[in-house]
PDB file of N, CA and C in Angstrom:
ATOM      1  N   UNK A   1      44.282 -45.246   4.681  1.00  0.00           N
ATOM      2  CA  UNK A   1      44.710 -44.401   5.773  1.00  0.00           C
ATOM      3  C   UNK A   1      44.268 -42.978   5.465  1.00  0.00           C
ATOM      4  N   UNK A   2      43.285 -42.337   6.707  1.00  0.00           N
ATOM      5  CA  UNK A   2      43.368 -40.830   6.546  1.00  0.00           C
ATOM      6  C   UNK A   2      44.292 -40.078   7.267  1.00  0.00           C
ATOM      7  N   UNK A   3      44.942 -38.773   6.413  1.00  0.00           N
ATOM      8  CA  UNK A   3      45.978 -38.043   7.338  1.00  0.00           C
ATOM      9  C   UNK A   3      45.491 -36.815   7.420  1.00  0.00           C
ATOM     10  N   UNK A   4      45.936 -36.190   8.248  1.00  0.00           N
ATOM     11  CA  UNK A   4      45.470 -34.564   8.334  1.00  0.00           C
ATOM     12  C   UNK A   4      47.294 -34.123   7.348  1.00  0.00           C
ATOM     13  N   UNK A   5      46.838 -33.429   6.143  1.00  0.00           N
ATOM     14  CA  UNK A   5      47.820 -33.005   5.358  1.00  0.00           C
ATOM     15  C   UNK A   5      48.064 -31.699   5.363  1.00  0.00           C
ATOM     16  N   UNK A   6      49.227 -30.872   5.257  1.00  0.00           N
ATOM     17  CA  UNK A   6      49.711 -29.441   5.268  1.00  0.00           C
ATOM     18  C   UNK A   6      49.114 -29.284   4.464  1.00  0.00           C
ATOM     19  N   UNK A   7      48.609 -27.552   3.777  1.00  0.00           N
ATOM     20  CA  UNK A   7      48.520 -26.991   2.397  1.00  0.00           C
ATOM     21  C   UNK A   7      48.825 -25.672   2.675  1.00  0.00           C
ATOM     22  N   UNK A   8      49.239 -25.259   1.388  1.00  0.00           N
ATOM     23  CA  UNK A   8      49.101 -23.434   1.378  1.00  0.00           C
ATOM     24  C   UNK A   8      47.730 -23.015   0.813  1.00  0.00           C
ATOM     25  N   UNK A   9      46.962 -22.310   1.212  1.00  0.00           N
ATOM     26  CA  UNK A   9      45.921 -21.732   0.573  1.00  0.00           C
ATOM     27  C   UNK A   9      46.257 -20.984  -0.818  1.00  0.00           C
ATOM     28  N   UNK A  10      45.939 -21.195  -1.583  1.00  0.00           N
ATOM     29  CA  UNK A  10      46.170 -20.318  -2.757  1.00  0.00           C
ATOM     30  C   UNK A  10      45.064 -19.027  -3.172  1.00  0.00           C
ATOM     31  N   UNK A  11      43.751 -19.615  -3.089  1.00  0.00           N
ATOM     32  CA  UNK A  11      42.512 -18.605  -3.376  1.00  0.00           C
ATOM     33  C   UNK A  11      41.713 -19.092  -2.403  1.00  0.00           C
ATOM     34  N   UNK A  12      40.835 -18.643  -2.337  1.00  0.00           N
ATOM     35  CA  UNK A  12      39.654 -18.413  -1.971  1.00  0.00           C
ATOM     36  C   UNK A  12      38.459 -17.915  -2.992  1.00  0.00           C
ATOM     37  N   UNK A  13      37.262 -18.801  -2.628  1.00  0.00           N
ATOM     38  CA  UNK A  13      36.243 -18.320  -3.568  1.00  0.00           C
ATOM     39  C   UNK A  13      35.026 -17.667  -2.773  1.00  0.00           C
ATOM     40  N   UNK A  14      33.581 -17.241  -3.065  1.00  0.00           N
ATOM     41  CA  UNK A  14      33.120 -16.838  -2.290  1.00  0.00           C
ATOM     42  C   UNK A  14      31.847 -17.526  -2.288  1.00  0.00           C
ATOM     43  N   UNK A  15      31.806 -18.809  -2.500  1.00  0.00           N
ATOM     44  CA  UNK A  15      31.163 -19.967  -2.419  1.00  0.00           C
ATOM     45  C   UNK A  15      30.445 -20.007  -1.159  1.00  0.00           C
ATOM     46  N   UNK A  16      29.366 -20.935  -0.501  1.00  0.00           N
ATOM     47  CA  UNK A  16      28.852 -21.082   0.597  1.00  0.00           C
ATOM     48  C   UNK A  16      28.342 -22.827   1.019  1.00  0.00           C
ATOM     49  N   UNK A  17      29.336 -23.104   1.376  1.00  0.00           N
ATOM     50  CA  UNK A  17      30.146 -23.008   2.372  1.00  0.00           C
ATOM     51  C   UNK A  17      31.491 -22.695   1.857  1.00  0.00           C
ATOM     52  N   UNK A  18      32.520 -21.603   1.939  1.00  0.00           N
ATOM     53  CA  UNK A  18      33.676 -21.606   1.338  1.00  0.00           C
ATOM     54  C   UNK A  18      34.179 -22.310   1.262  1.00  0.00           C
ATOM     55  N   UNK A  19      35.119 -22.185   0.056  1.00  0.00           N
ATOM     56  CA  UNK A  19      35.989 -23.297  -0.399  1.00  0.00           C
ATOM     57  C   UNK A  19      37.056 -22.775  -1.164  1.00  0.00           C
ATOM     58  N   UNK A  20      38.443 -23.262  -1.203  1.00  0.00           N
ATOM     59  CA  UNK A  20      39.659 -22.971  -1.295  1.00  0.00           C
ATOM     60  C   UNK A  20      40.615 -23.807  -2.302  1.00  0.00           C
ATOM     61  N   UNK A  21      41.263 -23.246  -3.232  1.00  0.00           N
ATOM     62  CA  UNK A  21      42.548 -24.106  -3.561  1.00  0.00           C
ATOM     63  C   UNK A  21      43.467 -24.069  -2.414  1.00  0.00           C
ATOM     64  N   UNK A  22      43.554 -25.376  -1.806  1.00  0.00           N
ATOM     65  CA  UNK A  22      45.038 -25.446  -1.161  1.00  0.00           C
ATOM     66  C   UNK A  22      46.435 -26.145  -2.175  1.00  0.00           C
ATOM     67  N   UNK A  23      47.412 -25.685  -2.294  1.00  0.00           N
ATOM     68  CA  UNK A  23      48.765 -26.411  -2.511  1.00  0.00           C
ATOM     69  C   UNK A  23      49.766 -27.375  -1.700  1.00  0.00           C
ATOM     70  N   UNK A  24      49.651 -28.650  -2.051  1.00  0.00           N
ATOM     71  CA  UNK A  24      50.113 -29.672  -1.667  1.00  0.00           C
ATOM     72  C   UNK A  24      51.349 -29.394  -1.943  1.00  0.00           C
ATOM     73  N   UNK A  25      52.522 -28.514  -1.884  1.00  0.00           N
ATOM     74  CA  UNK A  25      53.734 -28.924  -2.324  1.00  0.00           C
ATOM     75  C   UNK A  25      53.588 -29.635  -3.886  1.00  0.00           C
ATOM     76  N   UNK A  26      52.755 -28.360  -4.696  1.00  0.00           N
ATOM     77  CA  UNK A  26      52.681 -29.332  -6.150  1.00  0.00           C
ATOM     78  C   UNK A  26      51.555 -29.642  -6.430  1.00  0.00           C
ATOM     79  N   UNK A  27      50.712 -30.297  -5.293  1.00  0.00           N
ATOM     80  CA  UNK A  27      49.548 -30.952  -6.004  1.00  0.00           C
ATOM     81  C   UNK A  27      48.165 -30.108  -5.111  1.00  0.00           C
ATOM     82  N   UNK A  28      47.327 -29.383  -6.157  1.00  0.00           N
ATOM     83  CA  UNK A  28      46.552 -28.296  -5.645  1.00  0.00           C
ATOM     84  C   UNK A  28      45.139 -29.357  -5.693  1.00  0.00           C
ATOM     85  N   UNK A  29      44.599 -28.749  -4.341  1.00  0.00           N
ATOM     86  CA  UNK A  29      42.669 -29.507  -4.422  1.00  0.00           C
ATOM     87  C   UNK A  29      41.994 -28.291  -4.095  1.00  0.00           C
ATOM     88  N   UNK A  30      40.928 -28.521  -4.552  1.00  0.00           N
ATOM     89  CA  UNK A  30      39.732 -27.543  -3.636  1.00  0.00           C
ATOM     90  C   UNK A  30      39.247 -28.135  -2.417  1.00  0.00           C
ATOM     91  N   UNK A  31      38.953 -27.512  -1.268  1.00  0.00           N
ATOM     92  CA  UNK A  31      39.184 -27.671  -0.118  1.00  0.00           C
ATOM     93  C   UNK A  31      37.616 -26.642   1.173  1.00  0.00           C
ATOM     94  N   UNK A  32      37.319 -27.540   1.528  1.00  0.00           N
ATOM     95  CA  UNK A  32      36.248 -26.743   2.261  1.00  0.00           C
ATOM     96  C   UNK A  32      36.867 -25.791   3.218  1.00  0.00           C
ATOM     97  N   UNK A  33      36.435 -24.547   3.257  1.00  0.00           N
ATOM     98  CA  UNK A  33      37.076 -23.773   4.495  1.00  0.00           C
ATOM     99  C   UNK A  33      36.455 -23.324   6.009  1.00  0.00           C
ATOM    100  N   UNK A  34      34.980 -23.978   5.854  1.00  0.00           N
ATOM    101  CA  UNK A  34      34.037 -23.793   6.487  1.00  0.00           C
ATOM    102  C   UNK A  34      34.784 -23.844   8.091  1.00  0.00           C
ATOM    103  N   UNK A  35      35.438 -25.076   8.505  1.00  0.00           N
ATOM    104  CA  UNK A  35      36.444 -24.914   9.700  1.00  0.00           C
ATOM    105  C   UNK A  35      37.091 -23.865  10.332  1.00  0.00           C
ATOM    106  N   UNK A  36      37.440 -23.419   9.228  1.00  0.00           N
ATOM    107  CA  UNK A  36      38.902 -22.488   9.349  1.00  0.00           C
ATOM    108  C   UNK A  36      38.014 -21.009   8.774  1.00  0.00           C
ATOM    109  N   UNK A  37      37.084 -20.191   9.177  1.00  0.00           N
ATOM    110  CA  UNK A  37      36.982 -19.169   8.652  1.00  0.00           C
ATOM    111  C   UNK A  37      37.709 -18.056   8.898  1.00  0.00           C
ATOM    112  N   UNK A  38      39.146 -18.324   9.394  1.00  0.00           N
ATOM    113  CA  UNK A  38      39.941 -16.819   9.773  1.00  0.00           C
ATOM    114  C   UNK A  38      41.016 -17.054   8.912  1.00  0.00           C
ATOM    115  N   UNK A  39      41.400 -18.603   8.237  1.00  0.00           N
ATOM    116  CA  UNK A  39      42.300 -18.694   7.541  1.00  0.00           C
ATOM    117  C   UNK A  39      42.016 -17.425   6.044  1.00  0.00           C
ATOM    118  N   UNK A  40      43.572 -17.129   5.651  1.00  0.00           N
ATOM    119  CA  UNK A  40      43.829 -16.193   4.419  1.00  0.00           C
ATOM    120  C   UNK A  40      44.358 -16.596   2.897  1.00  0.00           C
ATOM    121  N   UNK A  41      44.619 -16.507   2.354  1.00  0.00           N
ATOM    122  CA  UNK A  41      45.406 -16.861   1.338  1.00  0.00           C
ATOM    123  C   UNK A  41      46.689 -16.482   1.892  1.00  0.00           C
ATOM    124  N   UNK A  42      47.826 -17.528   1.616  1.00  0.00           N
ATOM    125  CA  UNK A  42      48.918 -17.928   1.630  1.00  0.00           C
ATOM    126  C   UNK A  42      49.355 -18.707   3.604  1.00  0.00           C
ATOM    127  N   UNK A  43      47.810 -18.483   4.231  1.00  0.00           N
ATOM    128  CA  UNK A  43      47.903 -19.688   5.082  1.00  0.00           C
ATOM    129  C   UNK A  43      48.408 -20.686   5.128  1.00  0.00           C
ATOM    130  N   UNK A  44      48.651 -21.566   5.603  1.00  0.00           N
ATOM    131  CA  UNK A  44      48.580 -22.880   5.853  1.00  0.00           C
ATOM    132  C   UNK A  44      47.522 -23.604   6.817  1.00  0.00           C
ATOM    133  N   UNK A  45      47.422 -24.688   6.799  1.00  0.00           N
ATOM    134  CA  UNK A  45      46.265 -25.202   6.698  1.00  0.00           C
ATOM    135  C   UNK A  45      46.521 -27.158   7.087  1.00  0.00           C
ATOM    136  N   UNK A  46      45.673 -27.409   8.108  1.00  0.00           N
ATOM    137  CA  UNK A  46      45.903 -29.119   7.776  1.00  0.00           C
ATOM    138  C   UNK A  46      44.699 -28.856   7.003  1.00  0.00           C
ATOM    139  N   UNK A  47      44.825 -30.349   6.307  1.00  0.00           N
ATOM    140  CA  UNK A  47      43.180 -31.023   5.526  1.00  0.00           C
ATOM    141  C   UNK A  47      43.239 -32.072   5.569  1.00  0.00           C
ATOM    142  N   UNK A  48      42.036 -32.458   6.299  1.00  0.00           N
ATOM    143  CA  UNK A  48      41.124 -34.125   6.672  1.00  0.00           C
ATOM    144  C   UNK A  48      40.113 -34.326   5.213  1.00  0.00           C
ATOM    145  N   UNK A  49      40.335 -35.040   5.091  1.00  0.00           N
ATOM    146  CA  UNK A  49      38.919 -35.646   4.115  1.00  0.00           C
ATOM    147  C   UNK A  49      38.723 -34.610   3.091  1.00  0.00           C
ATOM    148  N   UNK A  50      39.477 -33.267   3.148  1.00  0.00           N
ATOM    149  CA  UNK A  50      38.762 -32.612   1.949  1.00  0.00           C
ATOM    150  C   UNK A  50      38.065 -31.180   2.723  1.00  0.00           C
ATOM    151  N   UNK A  51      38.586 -31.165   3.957  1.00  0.00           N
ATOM    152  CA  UNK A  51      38.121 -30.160   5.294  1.00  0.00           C
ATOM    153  C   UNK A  51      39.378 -29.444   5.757  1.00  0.00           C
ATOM    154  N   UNK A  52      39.645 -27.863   5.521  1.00  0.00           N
ATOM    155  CA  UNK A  52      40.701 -27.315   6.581  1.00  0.00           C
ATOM    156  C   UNK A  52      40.108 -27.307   7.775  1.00  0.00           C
ATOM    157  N   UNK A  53      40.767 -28.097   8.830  1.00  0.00           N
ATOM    158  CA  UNK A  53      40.666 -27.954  10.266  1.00  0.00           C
ATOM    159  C   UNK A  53      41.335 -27.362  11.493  1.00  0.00           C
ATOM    160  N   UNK A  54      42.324 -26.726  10.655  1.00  0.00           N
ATOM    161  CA  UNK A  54      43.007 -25.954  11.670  1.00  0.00           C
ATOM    162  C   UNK A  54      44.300 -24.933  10.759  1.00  0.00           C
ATOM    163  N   UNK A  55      44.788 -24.286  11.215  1.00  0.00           N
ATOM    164  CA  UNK A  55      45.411 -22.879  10.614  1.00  0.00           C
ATOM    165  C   UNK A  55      46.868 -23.271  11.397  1.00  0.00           C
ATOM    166  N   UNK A  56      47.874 -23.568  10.866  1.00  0.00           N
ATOM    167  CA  UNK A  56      49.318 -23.970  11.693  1.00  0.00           C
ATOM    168  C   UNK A  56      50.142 -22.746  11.038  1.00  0.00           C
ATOM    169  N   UNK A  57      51.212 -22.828  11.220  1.00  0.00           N
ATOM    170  CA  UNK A  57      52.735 -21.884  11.134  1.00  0.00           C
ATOM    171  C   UNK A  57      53.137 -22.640  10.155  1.00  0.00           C
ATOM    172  N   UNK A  58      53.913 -22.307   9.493  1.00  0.00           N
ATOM    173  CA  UNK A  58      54.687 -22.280   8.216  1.00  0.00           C
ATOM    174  C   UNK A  58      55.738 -23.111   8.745  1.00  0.00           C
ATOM    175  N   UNK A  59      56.612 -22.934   9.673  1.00  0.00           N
ATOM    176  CA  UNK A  59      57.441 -23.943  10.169  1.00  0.00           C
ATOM    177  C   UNK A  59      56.477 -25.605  10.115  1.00  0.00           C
ATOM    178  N   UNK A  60      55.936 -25.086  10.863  1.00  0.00           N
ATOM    179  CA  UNK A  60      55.111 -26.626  11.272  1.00  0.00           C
ATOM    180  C   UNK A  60      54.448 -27.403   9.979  1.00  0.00           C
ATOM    181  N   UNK A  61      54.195 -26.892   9.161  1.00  0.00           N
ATOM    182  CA  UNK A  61      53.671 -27.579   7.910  1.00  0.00           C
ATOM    183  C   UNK A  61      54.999 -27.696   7.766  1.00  0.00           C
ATOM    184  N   UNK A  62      56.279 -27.556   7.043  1.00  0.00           N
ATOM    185  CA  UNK A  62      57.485 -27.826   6.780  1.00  0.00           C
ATOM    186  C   UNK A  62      57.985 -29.094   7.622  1.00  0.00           C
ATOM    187  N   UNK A  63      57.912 -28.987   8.719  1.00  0.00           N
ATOM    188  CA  UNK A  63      58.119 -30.340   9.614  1.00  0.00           C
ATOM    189  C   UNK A  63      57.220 -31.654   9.035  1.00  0.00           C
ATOM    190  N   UNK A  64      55.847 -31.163   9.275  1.00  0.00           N
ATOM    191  CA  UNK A  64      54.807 -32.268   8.678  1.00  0.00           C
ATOM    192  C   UNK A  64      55.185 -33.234   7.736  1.00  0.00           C
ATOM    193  N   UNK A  65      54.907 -32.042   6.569  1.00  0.00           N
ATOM    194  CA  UNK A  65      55.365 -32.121   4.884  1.00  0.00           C
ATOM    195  C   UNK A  65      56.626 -33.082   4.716  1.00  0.00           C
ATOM    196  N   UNK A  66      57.746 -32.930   5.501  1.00  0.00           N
ATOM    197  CA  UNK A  66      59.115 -33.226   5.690  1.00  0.00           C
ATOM    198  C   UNK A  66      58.694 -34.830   6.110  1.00  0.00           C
ATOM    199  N   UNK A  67      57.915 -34.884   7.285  1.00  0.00           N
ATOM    200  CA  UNK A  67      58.154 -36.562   7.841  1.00  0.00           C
ATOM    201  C   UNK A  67      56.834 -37.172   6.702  1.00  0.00           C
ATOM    202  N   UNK A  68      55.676 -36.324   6.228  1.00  0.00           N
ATOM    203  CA  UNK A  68      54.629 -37.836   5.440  1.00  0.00           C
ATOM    204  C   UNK A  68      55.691 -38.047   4.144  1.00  0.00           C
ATOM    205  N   UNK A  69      56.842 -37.271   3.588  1.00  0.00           N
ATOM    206  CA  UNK A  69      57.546 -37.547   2.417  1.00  0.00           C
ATOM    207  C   UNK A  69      58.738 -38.483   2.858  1.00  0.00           C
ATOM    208  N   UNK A  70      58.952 -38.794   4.159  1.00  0.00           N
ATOM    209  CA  UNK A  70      59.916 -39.632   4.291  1.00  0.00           C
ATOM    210  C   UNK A  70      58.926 -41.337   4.488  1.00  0.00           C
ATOM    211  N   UNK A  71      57.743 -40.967   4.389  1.00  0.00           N
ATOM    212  CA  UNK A  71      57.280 -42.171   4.326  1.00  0.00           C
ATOM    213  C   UNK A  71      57.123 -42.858   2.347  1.00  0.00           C
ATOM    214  N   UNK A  72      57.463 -44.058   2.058  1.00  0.00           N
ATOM    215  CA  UNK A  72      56.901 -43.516   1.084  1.00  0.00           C
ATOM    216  C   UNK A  72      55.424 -43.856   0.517  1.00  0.00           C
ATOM    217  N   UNK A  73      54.994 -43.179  -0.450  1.00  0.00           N
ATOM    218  CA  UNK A  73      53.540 -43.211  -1.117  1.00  0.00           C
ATOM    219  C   UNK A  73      52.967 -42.744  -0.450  1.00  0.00           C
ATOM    220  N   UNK A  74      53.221 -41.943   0.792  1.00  0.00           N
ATOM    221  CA  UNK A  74      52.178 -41.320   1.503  1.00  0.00           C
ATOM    222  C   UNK A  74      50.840 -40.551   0.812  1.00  0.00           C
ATOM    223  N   UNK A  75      51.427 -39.467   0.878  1.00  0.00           N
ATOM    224  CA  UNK A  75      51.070 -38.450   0.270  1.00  0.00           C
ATOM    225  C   UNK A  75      50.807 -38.581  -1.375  1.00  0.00           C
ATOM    226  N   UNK A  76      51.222 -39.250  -1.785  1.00  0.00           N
ATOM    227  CA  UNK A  76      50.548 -40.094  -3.496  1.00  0.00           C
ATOM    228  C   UNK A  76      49.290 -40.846  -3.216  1.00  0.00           C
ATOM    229  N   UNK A  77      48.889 -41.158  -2.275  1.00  0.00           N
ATOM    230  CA  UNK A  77      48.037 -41.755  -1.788  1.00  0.00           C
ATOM    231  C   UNK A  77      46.737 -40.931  -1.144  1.00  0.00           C
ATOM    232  N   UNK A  78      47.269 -40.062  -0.405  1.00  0.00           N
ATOM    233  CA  UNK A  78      46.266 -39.439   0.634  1.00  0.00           C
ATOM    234  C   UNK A  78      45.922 -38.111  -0.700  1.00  0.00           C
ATOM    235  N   UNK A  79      46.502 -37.373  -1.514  1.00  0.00           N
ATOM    236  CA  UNK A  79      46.253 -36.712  -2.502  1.00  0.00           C
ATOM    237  C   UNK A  79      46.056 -37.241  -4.116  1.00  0.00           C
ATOM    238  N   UNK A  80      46.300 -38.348  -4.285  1.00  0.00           N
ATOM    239  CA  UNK A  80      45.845 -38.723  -5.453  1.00  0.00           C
ATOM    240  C   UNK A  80      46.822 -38.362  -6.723  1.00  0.00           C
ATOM    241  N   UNK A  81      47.699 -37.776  -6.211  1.00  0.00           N
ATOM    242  CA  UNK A  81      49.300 -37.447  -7.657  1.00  0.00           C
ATOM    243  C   UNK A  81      50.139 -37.411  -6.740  1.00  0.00           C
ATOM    244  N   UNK A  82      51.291 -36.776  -7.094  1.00  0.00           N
ATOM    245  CA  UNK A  82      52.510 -36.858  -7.393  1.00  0.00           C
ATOM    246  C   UNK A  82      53.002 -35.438  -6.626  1.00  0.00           C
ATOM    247  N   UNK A  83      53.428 -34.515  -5.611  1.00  0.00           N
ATOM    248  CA  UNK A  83      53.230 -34.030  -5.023  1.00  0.00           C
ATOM    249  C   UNK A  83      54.794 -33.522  -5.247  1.00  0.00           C
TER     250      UNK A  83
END
C-alpha cells in the first residue's frame, strides 16, 4: 500500500532537485521537494513515494498522523521503522 504521509520539514539542502529531511513523528527521511518549492522548514508536508506533494496546516497533519496510527503497522510499513 502507498499513502500520502504527514512530515515536518526539518532542513533543507541546496541540492538540485531539492531535497529535505522530513520528520515522521520520530522517523526522519530525505525527501524530494521539487513539488513543493514554497514549502519552509518546520512545514508540513504530505509524502508519496519519497515526493512532498503538497504543503497542509499543522492541524491537518495531526488529524492524518492521528487516523494512519490508529491503523496498525501502517506507518511501520509505509516508513520503514518505528515512528
Amino acid at each position: 500500500m502507498c499513502l500520502g504521509v504527514p512530515g515536518r520539514i526539518r532542513s533543507i539542502g541546496d541540492s538540485v532537485p531539492p531535497m529535505g529531511t522530513v520528520d515522521f513523528g520520530g522517523v526522519r527521511r530525505e525527501v524530494c521537494l521539487a513539488y513543493t518549492p514554497e514549502a519552509a522548514v518546520g512545514d508540513f508536508v504530505i509524502v508519496h513515494v519519497g515526493f512532498a506533494i503538497a504543503r497542509i496546516r499543522p492541524d491537518e497533519a495531526a488529524r492524518s498522523l492521528a487516523a494512519l496510527r490508529a491503523l496498525p503497522g501502517v506507518l511501520e510499513a509505509e516508513l520503514g521503522g518505528r515512528p
